[in-house]
Protein backbone atom coordinates (compact mmCIF):
# COMPACT_ATOMS: atom_id res chain seq x y z
CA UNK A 1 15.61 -17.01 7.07
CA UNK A 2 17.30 -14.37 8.71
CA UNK A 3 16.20 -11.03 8.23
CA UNK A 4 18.84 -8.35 6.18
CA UNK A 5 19.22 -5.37 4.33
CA UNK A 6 22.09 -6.56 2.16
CA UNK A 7 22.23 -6.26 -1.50
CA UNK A 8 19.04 -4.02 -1.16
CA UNK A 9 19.02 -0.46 -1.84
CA UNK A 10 16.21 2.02 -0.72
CA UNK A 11 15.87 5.28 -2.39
CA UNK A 12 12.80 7.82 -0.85
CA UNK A 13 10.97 9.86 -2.12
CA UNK A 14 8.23 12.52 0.04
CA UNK A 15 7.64 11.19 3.35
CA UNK A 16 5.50 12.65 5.92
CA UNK A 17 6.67 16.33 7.64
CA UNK A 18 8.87 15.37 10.15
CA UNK A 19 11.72 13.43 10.80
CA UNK A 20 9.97 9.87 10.71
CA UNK A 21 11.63 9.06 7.03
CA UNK A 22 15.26 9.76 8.20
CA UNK A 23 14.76 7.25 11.01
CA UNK A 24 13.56 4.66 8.87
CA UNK A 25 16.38 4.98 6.49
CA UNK A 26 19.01 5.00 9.56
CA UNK A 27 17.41 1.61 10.57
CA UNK A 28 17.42 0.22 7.17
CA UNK A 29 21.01 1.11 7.06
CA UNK A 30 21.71 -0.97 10.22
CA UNK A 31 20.07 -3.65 8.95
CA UNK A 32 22.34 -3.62 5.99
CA UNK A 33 20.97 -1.83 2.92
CA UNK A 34 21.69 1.02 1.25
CA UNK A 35 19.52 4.16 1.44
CA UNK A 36 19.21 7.12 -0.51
CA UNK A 37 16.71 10.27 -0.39
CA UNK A 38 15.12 12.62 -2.74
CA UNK A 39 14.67 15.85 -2.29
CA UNK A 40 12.31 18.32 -3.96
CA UNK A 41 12.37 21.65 -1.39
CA UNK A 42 13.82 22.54 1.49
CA UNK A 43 11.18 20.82 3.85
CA UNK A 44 12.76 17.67 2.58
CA UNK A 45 16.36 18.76 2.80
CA UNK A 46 16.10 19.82 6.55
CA UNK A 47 14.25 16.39 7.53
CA UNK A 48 17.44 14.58 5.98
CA UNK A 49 20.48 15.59 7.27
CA UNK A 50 23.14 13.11 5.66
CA UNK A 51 24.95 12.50 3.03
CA UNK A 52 23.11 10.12 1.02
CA UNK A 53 20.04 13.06 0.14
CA UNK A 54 19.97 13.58 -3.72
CA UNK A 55 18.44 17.27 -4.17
CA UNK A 56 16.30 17.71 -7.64
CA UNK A 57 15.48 20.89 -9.03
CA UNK A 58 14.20 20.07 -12.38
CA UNK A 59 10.77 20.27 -13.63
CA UNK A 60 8.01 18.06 -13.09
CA UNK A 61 8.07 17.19 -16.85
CA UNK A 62 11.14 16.22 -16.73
CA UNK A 63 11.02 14.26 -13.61
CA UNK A 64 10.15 10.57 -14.91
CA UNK A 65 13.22 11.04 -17.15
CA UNK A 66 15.89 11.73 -13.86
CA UNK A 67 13.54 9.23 -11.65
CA UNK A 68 14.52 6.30 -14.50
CA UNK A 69 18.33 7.61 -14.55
CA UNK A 70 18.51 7.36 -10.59
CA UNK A 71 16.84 4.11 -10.23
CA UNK A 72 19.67 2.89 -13.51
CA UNK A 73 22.56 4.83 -11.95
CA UNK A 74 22.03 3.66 -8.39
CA UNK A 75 20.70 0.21 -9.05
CA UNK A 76 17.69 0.77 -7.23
CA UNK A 77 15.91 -2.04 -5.61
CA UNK A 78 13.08 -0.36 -3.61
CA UNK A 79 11.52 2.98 -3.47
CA UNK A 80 9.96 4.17 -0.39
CA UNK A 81 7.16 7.36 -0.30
CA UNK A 82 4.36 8.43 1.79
CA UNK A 83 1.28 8.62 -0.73
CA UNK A 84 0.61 7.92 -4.22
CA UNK A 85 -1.20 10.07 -5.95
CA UNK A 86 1.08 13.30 -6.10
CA UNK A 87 2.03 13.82 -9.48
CA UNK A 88 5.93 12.94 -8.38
CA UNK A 89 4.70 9.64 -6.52
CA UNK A 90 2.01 8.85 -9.28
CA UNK A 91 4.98 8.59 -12.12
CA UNK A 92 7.52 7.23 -9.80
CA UNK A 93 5.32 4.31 -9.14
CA UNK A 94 4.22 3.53 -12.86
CA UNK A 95 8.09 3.75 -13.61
CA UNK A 96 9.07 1.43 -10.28
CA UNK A 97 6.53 -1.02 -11.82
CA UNK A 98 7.93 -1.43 -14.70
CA UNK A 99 10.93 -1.92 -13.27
CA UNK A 100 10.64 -4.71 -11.34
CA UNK A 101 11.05 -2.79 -8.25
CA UNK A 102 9.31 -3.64 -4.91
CA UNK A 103 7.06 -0.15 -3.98
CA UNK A 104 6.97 0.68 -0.48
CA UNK A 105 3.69 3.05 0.61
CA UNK A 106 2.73 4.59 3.88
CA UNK A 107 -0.24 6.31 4.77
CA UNK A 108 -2.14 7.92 7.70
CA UNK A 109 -4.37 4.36 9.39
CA UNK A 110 -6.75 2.96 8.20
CA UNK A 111 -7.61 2.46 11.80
CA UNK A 112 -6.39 5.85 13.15
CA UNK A 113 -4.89 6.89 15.32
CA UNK A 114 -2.93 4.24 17.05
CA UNK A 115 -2.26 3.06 13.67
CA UNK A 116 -0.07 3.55 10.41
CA UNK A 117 -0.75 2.09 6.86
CA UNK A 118 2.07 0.19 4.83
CA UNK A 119 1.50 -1.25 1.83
CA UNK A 120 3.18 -2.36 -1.09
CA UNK A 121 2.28 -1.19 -4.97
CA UNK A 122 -0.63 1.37 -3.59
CA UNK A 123 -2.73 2.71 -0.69
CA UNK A 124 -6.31 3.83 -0.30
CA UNK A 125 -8.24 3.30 -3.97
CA UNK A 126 -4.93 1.99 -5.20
CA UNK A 127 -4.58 -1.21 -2.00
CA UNK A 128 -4.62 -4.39 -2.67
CA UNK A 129 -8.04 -4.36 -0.49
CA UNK A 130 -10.27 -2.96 -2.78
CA UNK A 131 -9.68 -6.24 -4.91
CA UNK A 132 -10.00 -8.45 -1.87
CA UNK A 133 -13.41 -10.14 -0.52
CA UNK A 134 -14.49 -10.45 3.12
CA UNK A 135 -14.54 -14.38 2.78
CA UNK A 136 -10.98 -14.45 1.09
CA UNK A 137 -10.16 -12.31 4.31
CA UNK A 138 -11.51 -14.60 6.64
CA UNK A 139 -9.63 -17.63 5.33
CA UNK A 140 -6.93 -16.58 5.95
CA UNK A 141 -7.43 -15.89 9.34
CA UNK A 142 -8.79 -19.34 10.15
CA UNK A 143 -5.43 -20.37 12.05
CA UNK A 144 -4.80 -17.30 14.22
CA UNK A 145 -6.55 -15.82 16.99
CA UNK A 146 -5.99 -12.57 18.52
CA UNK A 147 -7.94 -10.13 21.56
CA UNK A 148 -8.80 -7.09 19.75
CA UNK A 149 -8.35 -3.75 21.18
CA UNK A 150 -11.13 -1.09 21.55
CA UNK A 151 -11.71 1.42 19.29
CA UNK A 152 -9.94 4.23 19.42
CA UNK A 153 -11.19 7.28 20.76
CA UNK A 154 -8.43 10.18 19.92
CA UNK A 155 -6.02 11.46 17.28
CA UNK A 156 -2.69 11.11 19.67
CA UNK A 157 -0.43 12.56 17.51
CA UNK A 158 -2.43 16.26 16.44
CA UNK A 159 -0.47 18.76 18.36
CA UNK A 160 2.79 17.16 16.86
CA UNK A 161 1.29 16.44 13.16
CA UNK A 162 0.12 20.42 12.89
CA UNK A 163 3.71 21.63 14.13
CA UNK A 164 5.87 19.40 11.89
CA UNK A 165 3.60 20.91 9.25
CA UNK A 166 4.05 24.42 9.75
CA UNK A 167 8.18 23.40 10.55
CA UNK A 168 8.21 21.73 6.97
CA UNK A 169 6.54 24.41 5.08
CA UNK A 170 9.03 27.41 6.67
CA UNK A 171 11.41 25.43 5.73
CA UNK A 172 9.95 25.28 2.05
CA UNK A 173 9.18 29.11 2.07
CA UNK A 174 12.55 30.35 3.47
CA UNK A 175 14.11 28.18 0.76
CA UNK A 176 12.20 28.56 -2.59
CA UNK A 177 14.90 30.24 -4.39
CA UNK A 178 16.99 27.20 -3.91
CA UNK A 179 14.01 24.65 -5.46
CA UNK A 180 12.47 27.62 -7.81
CA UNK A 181 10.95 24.47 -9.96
CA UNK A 182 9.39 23.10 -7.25
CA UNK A 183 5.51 23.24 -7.44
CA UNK A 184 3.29 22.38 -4.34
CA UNK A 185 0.99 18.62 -4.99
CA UNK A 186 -1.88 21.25 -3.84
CA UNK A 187 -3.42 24.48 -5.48
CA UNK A 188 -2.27 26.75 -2.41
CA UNK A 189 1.19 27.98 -2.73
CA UNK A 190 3.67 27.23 -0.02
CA UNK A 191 2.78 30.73 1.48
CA UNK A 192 -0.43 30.08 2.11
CA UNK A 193 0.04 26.85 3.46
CA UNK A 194 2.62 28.35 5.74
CA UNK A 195 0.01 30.50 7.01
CA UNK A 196 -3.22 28.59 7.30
CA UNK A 197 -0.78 26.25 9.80
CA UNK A 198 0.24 28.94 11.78
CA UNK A 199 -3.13 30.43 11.77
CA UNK A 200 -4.83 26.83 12.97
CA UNK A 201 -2.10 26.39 15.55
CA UNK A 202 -2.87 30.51 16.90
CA UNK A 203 -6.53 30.04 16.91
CA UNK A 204 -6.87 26.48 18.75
CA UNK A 205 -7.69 27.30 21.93
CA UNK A 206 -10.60 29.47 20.23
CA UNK A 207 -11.91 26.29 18.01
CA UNK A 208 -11.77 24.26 21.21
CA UNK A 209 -14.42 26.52 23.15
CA UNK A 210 -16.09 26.34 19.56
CA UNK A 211 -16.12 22.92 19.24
CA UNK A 212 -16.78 21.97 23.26
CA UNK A 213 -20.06 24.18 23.03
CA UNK A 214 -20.99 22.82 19.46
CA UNK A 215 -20.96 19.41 20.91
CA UNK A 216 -22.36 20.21 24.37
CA UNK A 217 -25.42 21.51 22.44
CA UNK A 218 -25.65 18.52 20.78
CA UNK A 219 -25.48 16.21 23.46
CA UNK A 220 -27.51 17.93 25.58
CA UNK A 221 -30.49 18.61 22.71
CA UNK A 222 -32.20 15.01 22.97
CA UNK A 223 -32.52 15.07 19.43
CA UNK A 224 -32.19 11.85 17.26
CA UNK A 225 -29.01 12.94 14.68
CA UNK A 226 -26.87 11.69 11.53
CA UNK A 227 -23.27 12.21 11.97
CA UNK A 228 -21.16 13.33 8.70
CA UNK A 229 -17.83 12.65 8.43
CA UNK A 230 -16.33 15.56 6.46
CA UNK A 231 -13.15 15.54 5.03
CA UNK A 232 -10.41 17.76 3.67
CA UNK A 233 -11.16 18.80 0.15
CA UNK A 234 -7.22 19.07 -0.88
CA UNK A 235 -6.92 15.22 0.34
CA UNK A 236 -5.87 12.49 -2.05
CA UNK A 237 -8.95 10.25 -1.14
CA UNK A 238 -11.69 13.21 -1.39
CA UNK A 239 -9.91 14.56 -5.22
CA UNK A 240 -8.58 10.81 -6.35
CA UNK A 241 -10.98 8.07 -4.93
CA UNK A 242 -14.71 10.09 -5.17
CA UNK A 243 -17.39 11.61 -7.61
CA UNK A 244 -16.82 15.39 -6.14
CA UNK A 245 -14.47 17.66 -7.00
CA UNK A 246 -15.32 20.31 -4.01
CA UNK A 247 -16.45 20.11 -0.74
CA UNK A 248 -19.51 22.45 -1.68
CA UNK A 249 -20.59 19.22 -4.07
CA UNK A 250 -20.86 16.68 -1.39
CA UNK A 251 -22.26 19.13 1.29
CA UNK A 252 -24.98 20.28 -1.30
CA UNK A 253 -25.83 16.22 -1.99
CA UNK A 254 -26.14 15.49 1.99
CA UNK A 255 -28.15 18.58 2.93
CA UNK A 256 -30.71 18.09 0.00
CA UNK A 257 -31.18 14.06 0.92
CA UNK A 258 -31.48 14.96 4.57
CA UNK A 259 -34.14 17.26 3.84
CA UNK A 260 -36.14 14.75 1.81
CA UNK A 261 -35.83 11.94 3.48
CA UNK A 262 -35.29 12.73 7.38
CA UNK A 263 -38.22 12.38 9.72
CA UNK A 264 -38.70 16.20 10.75
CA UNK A 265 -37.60 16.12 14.63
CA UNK A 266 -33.80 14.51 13.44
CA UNK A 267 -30.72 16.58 12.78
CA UNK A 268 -27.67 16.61 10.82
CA UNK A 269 -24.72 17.29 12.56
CA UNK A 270 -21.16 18.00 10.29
CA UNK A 271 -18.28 17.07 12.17
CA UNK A 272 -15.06 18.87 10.40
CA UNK A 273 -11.49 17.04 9.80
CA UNK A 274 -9.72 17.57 12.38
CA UNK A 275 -7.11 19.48 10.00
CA UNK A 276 -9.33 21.57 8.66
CA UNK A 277 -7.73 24.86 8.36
CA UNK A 278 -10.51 27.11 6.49
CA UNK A 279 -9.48 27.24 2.93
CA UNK A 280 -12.99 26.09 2.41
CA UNK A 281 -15.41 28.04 4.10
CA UNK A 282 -17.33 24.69 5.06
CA UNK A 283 -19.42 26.05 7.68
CA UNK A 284 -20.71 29.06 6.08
CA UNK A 285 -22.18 26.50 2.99
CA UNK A 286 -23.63 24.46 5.34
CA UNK A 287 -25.98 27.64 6.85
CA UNK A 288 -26.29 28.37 3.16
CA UNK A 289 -27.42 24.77 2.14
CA UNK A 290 -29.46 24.12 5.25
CA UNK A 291 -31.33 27.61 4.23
CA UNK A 292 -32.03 26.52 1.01
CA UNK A 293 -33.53 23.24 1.72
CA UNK A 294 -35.78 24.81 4.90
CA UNK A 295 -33.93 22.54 8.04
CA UNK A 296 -31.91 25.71 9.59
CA UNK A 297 -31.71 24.83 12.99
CA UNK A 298 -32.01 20.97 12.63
CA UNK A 299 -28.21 21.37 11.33
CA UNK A 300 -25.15 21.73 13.26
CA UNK A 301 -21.57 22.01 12.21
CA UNK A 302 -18.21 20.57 14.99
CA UNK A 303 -14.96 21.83 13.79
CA UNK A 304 -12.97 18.75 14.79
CA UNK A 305 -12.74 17.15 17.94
CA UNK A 306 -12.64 13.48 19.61
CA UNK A 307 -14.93 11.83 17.13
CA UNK A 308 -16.05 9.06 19.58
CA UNK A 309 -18.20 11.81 21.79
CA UNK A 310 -20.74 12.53 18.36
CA UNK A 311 -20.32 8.85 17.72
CA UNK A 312 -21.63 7.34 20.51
CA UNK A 313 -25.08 8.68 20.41
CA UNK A 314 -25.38 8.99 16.75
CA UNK A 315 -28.14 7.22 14.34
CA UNK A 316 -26.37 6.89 11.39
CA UNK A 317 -23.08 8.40 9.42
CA UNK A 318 -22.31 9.55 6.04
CA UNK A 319 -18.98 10.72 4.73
CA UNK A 320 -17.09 10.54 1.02
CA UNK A 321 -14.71 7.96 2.24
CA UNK A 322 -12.92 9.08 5.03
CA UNK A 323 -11.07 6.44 7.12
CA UNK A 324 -12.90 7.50 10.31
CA UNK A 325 -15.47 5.45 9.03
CA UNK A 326 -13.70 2.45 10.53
CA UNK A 327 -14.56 4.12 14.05
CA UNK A 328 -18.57 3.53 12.88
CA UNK A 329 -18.91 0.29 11.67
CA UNK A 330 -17.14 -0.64 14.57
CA UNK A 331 -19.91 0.42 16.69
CA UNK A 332 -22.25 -1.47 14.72
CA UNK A 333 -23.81 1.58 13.19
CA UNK A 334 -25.29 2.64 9.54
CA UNK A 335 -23.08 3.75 6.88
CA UNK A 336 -23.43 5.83 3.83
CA UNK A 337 -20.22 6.49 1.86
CA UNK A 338 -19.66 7.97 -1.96
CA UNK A 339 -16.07 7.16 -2.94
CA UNK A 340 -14.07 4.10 -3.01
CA UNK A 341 -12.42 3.04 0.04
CA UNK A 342 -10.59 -0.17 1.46
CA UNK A 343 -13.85 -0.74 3.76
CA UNK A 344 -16.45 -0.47 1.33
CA UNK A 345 -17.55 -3.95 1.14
CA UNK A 346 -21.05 -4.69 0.22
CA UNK A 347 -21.68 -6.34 4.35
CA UNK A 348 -20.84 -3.12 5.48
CA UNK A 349 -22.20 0.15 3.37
CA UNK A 350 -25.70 1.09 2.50
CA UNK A 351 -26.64 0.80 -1.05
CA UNK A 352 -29.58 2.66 -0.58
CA UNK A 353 -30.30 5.96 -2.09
CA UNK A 354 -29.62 8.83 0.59
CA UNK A 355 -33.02 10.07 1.32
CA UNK A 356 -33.95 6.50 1.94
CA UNK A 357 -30.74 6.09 4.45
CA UNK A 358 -32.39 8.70 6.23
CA UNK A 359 -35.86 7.92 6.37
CA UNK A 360 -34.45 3.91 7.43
CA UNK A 361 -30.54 2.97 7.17
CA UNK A 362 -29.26 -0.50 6.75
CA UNK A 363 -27.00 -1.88 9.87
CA UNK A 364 -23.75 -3.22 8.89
CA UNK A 365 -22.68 -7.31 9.21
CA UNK A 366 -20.68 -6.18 12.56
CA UNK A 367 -19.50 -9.92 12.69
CA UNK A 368 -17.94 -9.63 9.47
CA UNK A 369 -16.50 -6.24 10.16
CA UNK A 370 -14.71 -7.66 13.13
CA UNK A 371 -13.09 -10.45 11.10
CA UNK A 372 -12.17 -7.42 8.38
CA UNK A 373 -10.09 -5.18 10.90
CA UNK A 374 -8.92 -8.33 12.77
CA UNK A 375 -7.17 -8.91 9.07
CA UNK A 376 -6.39 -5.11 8.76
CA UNK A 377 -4.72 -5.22 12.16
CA UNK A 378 -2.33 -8.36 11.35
CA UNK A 379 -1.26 -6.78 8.05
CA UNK A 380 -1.25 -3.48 7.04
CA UNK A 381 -1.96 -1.55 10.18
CA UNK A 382 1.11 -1.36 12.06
CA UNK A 383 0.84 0.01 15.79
CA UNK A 384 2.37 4.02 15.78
CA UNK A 385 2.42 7.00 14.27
CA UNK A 386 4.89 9.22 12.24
CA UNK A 387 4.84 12.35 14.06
CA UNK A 388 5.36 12.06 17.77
CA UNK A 389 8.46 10.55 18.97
CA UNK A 390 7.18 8.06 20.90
CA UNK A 391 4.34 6.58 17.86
CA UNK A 392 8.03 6.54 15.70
CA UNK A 393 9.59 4.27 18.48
CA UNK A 394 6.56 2.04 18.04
CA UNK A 395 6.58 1.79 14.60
CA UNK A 396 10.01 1.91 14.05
CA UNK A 397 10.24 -1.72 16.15
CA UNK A 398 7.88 -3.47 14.06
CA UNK A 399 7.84 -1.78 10.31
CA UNK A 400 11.78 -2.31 9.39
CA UNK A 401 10.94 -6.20 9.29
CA UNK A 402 7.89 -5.83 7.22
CA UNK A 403 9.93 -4.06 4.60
CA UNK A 404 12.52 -6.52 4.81
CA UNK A 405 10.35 -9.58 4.63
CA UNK A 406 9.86 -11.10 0.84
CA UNK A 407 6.06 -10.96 1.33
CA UNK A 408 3.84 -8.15 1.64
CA UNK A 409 1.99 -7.91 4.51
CA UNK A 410 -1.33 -9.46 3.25
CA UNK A 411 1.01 -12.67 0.93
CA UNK A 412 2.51 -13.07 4.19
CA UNK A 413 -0.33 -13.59 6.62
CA UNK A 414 -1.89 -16.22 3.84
CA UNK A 415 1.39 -18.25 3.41
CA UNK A 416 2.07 -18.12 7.23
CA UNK A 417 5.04 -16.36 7.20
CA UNK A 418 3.87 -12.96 8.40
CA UNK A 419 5.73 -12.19 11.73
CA UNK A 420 4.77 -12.16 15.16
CA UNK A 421 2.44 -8.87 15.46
CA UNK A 422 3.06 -6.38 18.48
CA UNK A 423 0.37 -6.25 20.84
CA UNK A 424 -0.85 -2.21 21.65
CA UNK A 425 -1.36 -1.70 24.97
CA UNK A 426 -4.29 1.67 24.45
CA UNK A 427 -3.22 4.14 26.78
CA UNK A 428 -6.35 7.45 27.65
């Protein structure tokens, strides 16, 4: 059946900063379908520059009300939005549901970087994935066969993600009067997000010396180490999917079962999200913590980097449930997460308590992990990225069909219908 946009009709919600959500909707509008946007600030408003954007300035208590009377008035078929756990996408969603309508989510990979996430009803805790088995998975791959590329070493995309951000939130700032009910998804005001942007871009080339003797140390020190795998404590996974509330929380957890259960000549090293912008003063309760529990100087602290450099001579990692994980049980090494996550089957994560991780971690079924992102990488993870221009020519060729298609990507790979996946040619 030929693929067509006809007698659909898109309306968007929040994408990611950038212009990646207008050139989606331009190609769904080629393909025949009707697209609309929503905007909530300026940030949005500048990323959309046609006709068919639908500015609302309301309150968020009064949102589900005007999100039911645009879906009625404009005879909504599918809503599109990047994320769904801001309050805005959260209520959208349960509303779409109910509706009948078909939910269209993208997220950062869950094989970053050379990857995107799109999903239909949820990402992250809310995917289809955490329901699925690795057997079920595995099934359904019986027919196909596919050369897998290596694991990705590098974030290609940083340089461009951090300036769309800090493009996005002028925008936001210089217009606030116009969207005076608008009310960031985070606790920072727009302001200070503004800033911290600005301030991470200023002070990269400092973090990189930072970070390049950090790891030199490291690799030089002939230590044993455990690699953690922080994340950003504002992110939907770390507040949403996990027991902590703050950063401090999991830090304090890690640093006491490190102590107890490490053999005295290993280390800990803390390897910071790449985004990390300072809001939480991470490495300054990490000194504290590793004070406390009597291991200063067995613990070291990377603000961001190429992950694959810690990862390739590391014992073991822990983390709350960042998707960087992905990059560890692909080696075939240990792994110790906290939250929920797509990859947290029971072949692949430790259950053991973390001072006993230390002391001896469980391997991971690496056989079974291959079959899981071989399914991962003929469904959901779709080769690109939304903030350079040439990861939104890559993604652009290949996503537009998914969304079309009656299936979502996971009913279509077990029916047989799933298209003809794109083969990424890695390029260092």
């Amino acid at each position: 059946m030929q693929l067509s946009g006809e007698n659909r009709r898109f309306l968007f919600l929040q994408g990611p900063h950038g212009p990646y959500f207008h050139r989606l909707g331009r190609m769904l509008t080629a393909a025949g379908a009707t697209v609309w946007r929503v905007g909530f600030n300026r940030g949005d408003r500048a990323f959309w520059p046609s006709a068919s954007y639908i500015p609302y300035k309301g309150t968020l208590a009064d949102w589900p009300d005007a999100f039911a009377t645009l879906i009625t008035d404009h005879a909504i078929t599918d809503i599109v939005l990047y994320g769904d756990t801001r309050p805005i996408h959260a209520q959208a969603v349960s509303i779409a549901r109910a509706a009948g309508l078909t939910v269209h989510v993208f997220e950062e990979g869950y094989l970053r970087p050379y990857w995107i996430t799109y999903e239909r009803g949820g990402s992250n805790g809310h995917s289809r994935l955490m329901q699925m088995t690795v057997p079920q998975m595995q099934k359904a791959l019986e027919s196909l066969d596919m050369d897998l590329p290596d694991a990705p070493a590098r974030w290609g995309d940083m340089r461009q993600h951090m300036f769309w951000g800090a493009i996005y939130h002028w925008f936001v700032l210089a217009g606030f009067w116009d969207y005076r009910n608008f009310k960031p998804h985070r606790a920072l005001s727009v302001g200070q997000e503004f800033w911290l942007y600005c301030k991470r871009l200023a002070l990269m080339p400092v973090h990189r010396w930072e970070r390049m003797l950090a790891t030199f140390r490291i690799k030089h020190g002939g230590f044993p180490y455990h690699l953690v795998l922080l994340q950003l404590e504002h992110d939907a996974s770390f507040q949403m999917h996990s027991p902590f509330t703050t950063m401090t929380e999991f830090l304090a957890v890690v640093v006491e079962g490190f102590a107890k259960g490490a053999a005295p000549h290993h280390h800990l090293v803390f390897k910071a999200h790449p985004l990390e912008d300072g809001r939480v003063p991470v490495a300054r309760e990490i000194r504290r913590l590793a004070k406390l529990h009597g291991v200063t100087g067995r613990v070291h602290f990377v603000r961001g980097g190429k992950l694959a450099a810690l990862l390739n001579h590391a014992r073991s990692a822990i983390t709350v449930n960042s998707t960087a994980a992905q990059q560890v049980l692909w080696r075939g090494l240990p792994l110790k997460t906290f939250g929920a996550a797509v990859y947290a089957k029971p072949e692949f994560v430790s259950t053991q308590s973390l001072p006993d991780f230390f002391r001896q971690p469980t391997r991971p079924d690496s056989r079974a992990y291959r079959d899981y992102r071989h399914y991962l990488l003929e469904t959901s993870q779709v080769p690109g990225g939304f903030y350079s221009s040439r990861g939104r020519r890559e993604l652009l060729r290949q996503v537009v069909d998914m969304m079309l298609q009656a299936e979502d990507p996971y009913d279509a790979l077990s029916s047989g219908n799933a298209a003809p996946r794109q083969q990424l040619r890695l390029v260092t």
